[in-house]
PDB file of N, CA and C in Angstrom:
ATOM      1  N   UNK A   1     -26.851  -8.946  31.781  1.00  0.00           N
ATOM      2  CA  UNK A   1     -27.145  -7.567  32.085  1.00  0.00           C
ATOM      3  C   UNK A   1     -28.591  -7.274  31.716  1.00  0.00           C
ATOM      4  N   UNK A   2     -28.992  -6.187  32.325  1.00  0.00           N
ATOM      5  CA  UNK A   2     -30.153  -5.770  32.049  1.00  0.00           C
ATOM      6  C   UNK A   2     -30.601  -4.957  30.825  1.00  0.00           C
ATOM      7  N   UNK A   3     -31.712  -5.290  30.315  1.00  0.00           N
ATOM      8  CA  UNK A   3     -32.353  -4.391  29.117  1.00  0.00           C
ATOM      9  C   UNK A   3     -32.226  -2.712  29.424  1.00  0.00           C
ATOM     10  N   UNK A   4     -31.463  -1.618  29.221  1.00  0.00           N
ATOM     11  CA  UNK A   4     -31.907  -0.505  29.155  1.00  0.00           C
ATOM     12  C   UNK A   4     -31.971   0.724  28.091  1.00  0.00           C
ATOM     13  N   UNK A   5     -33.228   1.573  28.256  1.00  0.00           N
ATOM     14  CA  UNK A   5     -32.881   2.194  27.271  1.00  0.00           C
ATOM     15  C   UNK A   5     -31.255   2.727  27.029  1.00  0.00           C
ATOM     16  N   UNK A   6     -31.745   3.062  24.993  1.00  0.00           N
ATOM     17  CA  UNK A   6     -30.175   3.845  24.922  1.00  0.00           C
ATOM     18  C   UNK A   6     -30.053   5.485  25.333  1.00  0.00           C
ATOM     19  N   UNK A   7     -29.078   5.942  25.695  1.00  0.00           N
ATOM     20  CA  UNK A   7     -29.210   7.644  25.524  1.00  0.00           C
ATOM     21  C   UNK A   7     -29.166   7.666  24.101  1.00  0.00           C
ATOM     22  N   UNK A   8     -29.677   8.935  23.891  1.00  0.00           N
ATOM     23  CA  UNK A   8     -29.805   9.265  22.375  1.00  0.00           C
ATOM     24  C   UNK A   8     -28.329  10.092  22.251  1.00  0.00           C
ATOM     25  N   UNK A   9     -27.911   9.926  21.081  1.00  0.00           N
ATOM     26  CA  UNK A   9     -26.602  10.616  20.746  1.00  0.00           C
ATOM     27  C   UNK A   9     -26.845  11.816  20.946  1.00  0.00           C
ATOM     28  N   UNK A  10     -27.841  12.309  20.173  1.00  0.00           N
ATOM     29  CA  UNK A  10     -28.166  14.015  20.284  1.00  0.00           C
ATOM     30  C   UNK A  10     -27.646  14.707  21.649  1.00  0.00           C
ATOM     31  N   UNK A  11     -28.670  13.630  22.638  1.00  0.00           N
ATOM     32  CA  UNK A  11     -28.031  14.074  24.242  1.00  0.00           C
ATOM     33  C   UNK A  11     -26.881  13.982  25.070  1.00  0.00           C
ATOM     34  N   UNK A  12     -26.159  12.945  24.208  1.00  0.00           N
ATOM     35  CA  UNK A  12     -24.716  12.755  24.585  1.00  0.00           C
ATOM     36  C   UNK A  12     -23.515  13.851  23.794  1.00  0.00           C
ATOM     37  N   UNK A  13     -24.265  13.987  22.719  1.00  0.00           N
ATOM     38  CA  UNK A  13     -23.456  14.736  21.429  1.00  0.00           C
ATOM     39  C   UNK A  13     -24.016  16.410  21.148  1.00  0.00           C
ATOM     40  N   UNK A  14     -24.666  17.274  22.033  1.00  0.00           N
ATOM     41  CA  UNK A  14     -25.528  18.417  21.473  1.00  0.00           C
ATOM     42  C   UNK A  14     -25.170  19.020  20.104  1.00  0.00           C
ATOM     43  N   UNK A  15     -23.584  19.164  20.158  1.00  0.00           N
ATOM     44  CA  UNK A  15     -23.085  20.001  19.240  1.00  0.00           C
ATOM     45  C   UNK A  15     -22.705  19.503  18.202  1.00  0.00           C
ATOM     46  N   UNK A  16     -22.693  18.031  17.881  1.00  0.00           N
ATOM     47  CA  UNK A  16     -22.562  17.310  16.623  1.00  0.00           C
ATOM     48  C   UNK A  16     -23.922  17.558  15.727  1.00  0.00           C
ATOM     49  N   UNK A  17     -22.937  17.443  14.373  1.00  0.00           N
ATOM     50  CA  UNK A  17     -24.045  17.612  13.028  1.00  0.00           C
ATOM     51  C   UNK A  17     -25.109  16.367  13.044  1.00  0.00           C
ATOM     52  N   UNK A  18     -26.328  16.652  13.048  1.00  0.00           N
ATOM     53  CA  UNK A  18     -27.477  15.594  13.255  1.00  0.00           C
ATOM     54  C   UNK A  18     -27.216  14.550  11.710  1.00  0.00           C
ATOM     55  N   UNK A  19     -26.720  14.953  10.851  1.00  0.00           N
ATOM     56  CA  UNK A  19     -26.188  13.460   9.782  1.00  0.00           C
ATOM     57  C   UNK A  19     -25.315  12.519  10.300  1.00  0.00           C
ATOM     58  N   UNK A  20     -24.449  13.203  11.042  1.00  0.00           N
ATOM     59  CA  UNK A  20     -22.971  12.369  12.012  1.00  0.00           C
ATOM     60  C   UNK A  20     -23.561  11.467  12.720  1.00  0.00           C
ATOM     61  N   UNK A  21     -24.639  12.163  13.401  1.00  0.00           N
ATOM     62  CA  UNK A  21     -25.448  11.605  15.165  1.00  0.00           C
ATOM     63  C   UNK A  21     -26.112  10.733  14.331  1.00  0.00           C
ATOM     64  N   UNK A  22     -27.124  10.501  12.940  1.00  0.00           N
ATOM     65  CA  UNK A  22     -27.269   9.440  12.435  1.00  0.00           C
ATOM     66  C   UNK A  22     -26.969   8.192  11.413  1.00  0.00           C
ATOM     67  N   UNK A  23     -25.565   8.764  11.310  1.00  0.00           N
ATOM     68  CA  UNK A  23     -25.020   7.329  10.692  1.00  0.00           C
ATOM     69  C   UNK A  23     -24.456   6.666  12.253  1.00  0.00           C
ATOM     70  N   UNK A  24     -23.927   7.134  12.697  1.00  0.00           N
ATOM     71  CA  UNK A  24     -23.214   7.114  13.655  1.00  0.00           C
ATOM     72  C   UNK A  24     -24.159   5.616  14.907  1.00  0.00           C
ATOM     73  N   UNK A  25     -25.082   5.929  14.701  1.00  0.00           N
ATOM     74  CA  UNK A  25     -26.702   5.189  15.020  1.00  0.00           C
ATOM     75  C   UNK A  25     -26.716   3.420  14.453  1.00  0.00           C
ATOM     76  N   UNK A  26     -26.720   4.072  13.418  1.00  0.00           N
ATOM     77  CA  UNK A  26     -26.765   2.647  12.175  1.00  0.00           C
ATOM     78  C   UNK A  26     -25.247   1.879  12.356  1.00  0.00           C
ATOM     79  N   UNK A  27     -23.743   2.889  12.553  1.00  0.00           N
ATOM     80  CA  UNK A  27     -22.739   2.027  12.398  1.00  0.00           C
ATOM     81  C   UNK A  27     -22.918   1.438  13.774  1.00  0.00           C
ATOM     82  N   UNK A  28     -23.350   1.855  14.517  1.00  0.00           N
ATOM     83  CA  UNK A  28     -23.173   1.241  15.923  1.00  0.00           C
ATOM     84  C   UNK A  28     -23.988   0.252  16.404  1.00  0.00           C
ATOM     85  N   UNK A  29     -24.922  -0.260  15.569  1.00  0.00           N
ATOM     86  CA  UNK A  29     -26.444  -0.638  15.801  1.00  0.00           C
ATOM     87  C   UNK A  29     -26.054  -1.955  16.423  1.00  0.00           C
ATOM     88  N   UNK A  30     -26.356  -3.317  17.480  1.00  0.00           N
ATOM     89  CA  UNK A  30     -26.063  -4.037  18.110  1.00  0.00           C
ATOM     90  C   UNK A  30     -25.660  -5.235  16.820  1.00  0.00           C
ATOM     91  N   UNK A  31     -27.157  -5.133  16.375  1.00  0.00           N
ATOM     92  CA  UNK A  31     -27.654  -6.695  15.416  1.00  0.00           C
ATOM     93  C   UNK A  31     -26.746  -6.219  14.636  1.00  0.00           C
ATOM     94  N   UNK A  32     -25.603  -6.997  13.642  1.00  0.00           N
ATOM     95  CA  UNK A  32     -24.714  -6.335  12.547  1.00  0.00           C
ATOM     96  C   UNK A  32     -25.859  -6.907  11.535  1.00  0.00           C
ATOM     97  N   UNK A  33     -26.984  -7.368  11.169  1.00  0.00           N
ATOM     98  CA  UNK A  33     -27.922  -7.163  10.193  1.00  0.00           C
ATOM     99  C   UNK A  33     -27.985  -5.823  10.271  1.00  0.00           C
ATOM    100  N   UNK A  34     -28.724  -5.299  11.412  1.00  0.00           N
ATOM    101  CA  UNK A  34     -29.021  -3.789  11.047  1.00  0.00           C
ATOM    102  C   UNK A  34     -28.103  -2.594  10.840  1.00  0.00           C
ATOM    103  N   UNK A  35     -26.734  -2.848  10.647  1.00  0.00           N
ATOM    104  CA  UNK A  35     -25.947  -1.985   9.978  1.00  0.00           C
ATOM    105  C   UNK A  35     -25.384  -1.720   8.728  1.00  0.00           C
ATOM    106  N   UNK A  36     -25.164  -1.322   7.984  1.00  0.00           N
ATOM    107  CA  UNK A  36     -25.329  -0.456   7.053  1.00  0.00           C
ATOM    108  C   UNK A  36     -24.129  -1.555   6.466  1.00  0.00           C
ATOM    109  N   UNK A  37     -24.352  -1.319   5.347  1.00  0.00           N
ATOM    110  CA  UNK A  37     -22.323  -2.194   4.888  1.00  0.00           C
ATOM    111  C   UNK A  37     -21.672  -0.968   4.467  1.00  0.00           C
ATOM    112  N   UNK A  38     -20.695  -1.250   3.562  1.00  0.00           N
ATOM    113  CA  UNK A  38     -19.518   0.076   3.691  1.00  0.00           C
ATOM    114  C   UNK A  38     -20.378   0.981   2.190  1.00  0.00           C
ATOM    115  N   UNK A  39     -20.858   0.148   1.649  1.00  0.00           N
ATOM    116  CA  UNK A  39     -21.099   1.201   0.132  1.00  0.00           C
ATOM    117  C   UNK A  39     -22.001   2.068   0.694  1.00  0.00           C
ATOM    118  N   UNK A  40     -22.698   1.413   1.498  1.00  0.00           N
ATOM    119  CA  UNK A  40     -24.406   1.914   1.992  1.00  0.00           C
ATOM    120  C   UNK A  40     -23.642   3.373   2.915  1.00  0.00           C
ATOM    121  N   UNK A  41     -22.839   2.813   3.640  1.00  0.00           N
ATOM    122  CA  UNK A  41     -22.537   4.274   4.867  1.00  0.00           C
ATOM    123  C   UNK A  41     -21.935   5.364   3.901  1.00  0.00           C
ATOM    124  N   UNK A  42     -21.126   4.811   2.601  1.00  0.00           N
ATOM    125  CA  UNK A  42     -20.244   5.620   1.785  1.00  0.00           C
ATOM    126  C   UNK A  42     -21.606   6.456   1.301  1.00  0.00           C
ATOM    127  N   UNK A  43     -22.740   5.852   0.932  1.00  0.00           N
ATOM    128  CA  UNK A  43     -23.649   6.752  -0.079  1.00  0.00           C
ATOM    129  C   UNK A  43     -24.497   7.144   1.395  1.00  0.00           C
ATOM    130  N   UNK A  44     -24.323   7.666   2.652  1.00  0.00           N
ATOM    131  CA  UNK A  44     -25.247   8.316   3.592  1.00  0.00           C
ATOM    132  C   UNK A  44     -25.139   9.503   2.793  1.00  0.00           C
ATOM    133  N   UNK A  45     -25.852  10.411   3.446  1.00  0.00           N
ATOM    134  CA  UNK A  45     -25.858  11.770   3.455  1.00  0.00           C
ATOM    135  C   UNK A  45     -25.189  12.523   3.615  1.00  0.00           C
ATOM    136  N   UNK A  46     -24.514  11.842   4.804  1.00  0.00           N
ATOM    137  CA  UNK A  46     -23.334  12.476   5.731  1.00  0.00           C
ATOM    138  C   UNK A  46     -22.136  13.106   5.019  1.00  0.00           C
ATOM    139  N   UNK A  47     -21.773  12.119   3.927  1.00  0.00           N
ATOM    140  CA  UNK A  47     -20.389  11.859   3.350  1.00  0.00           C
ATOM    141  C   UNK A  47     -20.774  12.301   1.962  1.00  0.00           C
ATOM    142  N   UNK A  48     -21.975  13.173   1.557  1.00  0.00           N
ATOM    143  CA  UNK A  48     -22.161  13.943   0.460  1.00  0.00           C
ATOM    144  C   UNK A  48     -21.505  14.868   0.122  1.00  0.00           C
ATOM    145  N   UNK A  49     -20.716  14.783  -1.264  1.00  0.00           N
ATOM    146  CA  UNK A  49     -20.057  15.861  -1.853  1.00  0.00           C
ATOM    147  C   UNK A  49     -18.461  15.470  -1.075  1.00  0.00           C
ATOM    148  N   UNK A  50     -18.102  14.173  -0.466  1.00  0.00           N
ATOM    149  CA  UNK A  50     -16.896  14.201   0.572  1.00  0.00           C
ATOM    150  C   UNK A  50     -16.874  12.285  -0.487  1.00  0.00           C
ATOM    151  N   UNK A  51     -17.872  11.737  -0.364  1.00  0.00           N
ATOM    152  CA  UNK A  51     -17.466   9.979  -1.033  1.00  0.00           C
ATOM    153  C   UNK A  51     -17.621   9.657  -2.482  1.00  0.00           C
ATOM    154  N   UNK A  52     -16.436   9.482  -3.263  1.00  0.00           N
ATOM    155  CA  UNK A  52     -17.199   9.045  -4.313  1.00  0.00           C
ATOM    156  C   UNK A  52     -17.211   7.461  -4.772  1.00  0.00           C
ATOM    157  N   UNK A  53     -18.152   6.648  -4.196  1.00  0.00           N
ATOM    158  CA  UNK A  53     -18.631   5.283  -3.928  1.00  0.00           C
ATOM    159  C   UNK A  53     -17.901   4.923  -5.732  1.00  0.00           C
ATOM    160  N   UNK A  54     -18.169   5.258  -6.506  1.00  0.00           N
ATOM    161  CA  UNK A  54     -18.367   4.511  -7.997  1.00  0.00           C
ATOM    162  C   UNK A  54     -16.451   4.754  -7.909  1.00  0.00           C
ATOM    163  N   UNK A  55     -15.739   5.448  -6.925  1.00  0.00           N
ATOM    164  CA  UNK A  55     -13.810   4.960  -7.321  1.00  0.00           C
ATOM    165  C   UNK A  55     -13.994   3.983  -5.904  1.00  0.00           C
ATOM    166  N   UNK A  56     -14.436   3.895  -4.772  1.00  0.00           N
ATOM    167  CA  UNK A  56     -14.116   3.420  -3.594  1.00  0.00           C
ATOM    168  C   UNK A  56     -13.712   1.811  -4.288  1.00  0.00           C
ATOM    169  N   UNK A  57     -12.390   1.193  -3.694  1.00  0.00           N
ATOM    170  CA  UNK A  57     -12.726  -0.256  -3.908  1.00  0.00           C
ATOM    171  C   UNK A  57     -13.720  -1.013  -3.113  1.00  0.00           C
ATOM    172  N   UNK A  58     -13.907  -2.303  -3.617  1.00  0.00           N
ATOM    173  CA  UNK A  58     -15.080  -3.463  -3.167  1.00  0.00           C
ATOM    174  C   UNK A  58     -14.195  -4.448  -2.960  1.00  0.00           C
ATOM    175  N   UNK A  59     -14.818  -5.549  -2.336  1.00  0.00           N
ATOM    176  CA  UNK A  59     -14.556  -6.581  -2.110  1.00  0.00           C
ATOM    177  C   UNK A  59     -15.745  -7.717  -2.115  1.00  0.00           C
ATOM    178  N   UNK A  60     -15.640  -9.083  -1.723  1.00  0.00           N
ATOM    179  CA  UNK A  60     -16.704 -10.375  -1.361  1.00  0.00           C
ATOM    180  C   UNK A  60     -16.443 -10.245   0.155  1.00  0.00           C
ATOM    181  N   UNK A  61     -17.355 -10.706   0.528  1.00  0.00           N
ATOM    182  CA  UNK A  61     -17.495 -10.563   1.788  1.00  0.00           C
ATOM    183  C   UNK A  61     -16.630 -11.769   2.176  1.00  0.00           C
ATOM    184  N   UNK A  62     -15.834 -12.226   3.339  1.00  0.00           N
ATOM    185  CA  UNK A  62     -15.208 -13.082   3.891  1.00  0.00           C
ATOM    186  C   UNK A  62     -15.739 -14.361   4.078  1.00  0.00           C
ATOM    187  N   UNK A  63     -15.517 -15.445   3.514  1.00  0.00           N
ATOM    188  CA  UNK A  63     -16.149 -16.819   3.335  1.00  0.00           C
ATOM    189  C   UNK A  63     -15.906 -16.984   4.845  1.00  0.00           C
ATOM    190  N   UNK A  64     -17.163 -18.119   5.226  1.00  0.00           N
ATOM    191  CA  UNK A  64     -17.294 -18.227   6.732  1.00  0.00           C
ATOM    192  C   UNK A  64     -16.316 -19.187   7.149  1.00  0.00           C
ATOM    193  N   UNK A  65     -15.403 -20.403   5.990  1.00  0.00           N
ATOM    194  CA  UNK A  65     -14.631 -21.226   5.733  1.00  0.00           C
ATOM    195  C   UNK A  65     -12.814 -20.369   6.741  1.00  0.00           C
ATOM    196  N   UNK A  66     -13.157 -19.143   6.032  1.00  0.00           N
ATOM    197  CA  UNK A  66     -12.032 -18.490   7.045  1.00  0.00           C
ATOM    198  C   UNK A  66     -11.680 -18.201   8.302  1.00  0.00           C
ATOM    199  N   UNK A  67     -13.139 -18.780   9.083  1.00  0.00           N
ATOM    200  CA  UNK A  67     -13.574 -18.724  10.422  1.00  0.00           C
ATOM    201  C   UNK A  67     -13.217 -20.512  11.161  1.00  0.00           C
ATOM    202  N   UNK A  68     -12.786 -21.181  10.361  1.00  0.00           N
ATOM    203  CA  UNK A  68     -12.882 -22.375  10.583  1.00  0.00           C
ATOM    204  C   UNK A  68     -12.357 -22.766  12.266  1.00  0.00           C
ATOM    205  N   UNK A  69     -11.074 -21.795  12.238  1.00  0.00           N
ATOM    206  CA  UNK A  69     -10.489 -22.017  13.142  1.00  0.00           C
ATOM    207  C   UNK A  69     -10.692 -21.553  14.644  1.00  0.00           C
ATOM    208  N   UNK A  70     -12.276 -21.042  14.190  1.00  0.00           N
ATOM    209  CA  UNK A  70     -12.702 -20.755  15.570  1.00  0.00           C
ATOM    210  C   UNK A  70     -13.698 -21.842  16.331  1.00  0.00           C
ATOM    211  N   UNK A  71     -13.483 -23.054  15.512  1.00  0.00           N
ATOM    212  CA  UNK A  71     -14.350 -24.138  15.891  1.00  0.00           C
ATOM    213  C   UNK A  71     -13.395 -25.138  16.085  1.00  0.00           C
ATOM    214  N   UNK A  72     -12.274 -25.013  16.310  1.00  0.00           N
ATOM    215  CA  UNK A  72     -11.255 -25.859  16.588  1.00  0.00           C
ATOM    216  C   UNK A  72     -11.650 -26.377  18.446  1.00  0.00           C
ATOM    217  N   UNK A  73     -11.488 -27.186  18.821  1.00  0.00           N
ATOM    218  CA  UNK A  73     -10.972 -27.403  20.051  1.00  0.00           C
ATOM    219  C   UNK A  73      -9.793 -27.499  20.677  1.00  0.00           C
ATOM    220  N   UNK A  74      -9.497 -26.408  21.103  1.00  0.00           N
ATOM    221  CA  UNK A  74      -7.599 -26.108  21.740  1.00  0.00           C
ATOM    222  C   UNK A  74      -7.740 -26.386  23.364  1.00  0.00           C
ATOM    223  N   UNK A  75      -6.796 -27.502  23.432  1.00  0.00           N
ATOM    224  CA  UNK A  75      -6.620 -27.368  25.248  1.00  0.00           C
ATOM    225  C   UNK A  75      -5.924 -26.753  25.234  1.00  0.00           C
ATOM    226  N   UNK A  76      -5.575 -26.546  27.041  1.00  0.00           N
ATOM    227  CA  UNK A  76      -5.008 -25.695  27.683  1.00  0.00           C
ATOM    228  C   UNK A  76      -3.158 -26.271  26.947  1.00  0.00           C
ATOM    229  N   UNK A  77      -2.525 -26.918  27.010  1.00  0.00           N
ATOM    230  CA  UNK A  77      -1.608 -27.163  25.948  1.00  0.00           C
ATOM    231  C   UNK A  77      -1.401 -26.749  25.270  1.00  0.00           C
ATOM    232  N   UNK A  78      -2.529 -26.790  23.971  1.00  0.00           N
ATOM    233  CA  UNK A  78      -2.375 -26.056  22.962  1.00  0.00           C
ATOM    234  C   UNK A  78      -2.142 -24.770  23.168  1.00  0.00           C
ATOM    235  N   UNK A  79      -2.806 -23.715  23.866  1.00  0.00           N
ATOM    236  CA  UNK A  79      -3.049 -22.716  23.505  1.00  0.00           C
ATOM    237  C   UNK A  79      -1.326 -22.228  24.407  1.00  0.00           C
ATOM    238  N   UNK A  80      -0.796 -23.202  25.018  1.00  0.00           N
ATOM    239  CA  UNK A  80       0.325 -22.564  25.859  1.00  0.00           C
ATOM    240  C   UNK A  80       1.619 -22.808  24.792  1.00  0.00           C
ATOM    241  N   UNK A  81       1.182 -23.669  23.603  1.00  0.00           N
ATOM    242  CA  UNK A  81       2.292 -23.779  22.556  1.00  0.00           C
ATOM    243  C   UNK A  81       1.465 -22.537  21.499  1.00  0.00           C
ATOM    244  N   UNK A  82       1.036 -22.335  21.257  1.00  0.00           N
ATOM    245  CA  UNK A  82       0.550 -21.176  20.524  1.00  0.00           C
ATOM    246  C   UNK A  82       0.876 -20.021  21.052  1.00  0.00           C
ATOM    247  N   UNK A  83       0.775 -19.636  22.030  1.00  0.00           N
ATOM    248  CA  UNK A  83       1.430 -18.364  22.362  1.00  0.00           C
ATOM    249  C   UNK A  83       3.063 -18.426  22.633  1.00  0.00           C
ATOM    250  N   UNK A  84       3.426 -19.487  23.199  1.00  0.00           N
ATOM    251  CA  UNK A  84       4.997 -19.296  22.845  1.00  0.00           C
ATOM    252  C   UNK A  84       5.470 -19.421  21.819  1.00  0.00           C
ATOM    253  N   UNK A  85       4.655 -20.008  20.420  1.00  0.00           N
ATOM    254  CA  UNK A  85       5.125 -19.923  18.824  1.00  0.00           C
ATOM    255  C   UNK A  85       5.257 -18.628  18.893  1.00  0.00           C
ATOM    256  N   UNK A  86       3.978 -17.852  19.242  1.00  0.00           N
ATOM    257  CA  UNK A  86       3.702 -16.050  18.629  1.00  0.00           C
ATOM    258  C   UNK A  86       4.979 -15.731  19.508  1.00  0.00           C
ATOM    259  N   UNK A  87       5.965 -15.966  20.540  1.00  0.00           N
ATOM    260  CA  UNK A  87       6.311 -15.027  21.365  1.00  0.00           C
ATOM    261  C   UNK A  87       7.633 -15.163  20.190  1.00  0.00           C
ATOM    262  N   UNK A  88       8.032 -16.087  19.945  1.00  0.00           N
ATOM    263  CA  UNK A  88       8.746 -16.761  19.218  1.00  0.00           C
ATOM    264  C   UNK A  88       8.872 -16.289  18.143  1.00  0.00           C
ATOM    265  N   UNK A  89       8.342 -16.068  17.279  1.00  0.00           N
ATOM    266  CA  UNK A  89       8.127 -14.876  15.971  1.00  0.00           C
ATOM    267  C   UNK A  89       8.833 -13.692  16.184  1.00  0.00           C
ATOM    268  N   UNK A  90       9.414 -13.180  17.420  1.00  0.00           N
ATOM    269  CA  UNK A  90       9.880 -11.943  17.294  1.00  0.00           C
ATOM    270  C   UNK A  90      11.365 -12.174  17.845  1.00  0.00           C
ATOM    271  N   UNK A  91      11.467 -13.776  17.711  1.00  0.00           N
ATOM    272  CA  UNK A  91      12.834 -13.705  18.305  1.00  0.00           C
ATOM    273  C   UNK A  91      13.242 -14.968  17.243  1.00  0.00           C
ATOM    274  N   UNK A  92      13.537 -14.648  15.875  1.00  0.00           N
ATOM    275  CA  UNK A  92      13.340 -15.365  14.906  1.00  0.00           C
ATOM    276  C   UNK A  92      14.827 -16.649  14.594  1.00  0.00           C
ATOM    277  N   UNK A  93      15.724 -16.230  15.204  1.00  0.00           N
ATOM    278  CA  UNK A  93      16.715 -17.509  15.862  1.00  0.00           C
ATOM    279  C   UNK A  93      16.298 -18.408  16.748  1.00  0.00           C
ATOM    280  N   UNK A  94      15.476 -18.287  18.063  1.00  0.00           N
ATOM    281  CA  UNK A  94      14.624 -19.136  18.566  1.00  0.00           C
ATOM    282  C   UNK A  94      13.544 -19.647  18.500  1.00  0.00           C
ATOM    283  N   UNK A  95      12.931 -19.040  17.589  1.00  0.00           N
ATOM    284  CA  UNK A  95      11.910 -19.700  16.515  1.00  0.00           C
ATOM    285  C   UNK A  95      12.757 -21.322  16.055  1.00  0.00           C
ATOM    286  N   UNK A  96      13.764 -20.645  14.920  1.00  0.00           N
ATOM    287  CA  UNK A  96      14.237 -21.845  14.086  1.00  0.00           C
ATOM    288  C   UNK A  96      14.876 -22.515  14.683  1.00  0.00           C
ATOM    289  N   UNK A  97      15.590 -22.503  15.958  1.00  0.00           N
ATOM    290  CA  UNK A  97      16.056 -23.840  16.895  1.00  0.00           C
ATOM    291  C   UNK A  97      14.992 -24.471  17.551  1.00  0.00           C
ATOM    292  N   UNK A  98      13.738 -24.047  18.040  1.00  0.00           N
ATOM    293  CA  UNK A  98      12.849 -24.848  18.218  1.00  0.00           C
ATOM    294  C   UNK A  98      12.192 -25.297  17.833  1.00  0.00           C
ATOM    295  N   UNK A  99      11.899 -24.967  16.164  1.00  0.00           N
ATOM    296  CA  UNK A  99      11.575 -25.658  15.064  1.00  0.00           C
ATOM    297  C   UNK A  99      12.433 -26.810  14.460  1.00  0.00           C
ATOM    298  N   UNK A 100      13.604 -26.787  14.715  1.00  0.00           N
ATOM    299  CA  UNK A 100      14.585 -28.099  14.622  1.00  0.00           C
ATOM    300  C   UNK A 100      15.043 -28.607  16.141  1.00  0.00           C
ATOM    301  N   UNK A 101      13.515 -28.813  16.748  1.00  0.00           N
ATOM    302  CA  UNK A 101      13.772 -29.824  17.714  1.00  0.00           C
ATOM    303  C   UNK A 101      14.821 -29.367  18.955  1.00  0.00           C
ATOM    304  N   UNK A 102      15.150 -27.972  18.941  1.00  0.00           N
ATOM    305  CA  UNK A 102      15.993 -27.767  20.280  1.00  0.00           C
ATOM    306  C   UNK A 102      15.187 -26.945  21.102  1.00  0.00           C
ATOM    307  N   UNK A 103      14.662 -27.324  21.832  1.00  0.00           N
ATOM    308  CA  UNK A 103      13.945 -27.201  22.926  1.00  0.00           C
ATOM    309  C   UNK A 103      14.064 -26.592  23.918  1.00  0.00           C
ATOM    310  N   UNK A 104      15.607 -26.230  24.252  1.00  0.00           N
ATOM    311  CA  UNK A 104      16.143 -25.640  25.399  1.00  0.00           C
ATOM    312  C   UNK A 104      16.227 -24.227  25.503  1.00  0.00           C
ATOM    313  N   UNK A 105      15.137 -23.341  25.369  1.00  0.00           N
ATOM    314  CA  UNK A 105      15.377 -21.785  24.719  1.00  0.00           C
ATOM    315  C   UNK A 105      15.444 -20.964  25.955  1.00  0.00           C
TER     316      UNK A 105
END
């Protein structure tokens, strides 16, 4: 696709509060470098006198190790036994007969 400018929120949004129209900027921003993390949006402006960051819980950010499985190589096979596992999960008697090898579901 092509490069184009953005509309500005203001012009999409007239009647929104101009703190809203600029976090709103930053959460949306393309590069996720240039967005804000959660403490940072908690301490905007916006959410003054409404966040109090020092009770909010924290966390570590998600090890990239948890992503592993997006570097897997799945054929077309695979991915047709993977979705009949998931379909399978909600029909939890035919789950466990085709988990003991009965095949005929």
């Amino acid at each position: 696709m092509r490069k184009k400018q953005p509309m500005p929120f203001k012009l999409k949004f007239p009647n929104a509060d101009p703190l809203a129209l600029r976090l709103l900027e930053r959460l949306l921003a393309f590069d996720p470098e240039d967005r804000p993390t959660p403490k940072e949006a908690l301490d905007d402006p916006y959410f003054k006198g409404l966040a109090k960051v020092e009770r909010e819980p924290s966390c570590q950010p998600i090890a990239k190790m948890e992503f592993e499985f997006e570097r897997r190589r799945v054929t077309k096979e695979d991915m047709r036994e993977l979705i009949f596992r998931e379909i399978l999960e909600y029909h939890p008697q035919k789950l466990e007969d085709y988990l003991n090898g009965n095949h005929q579901i």
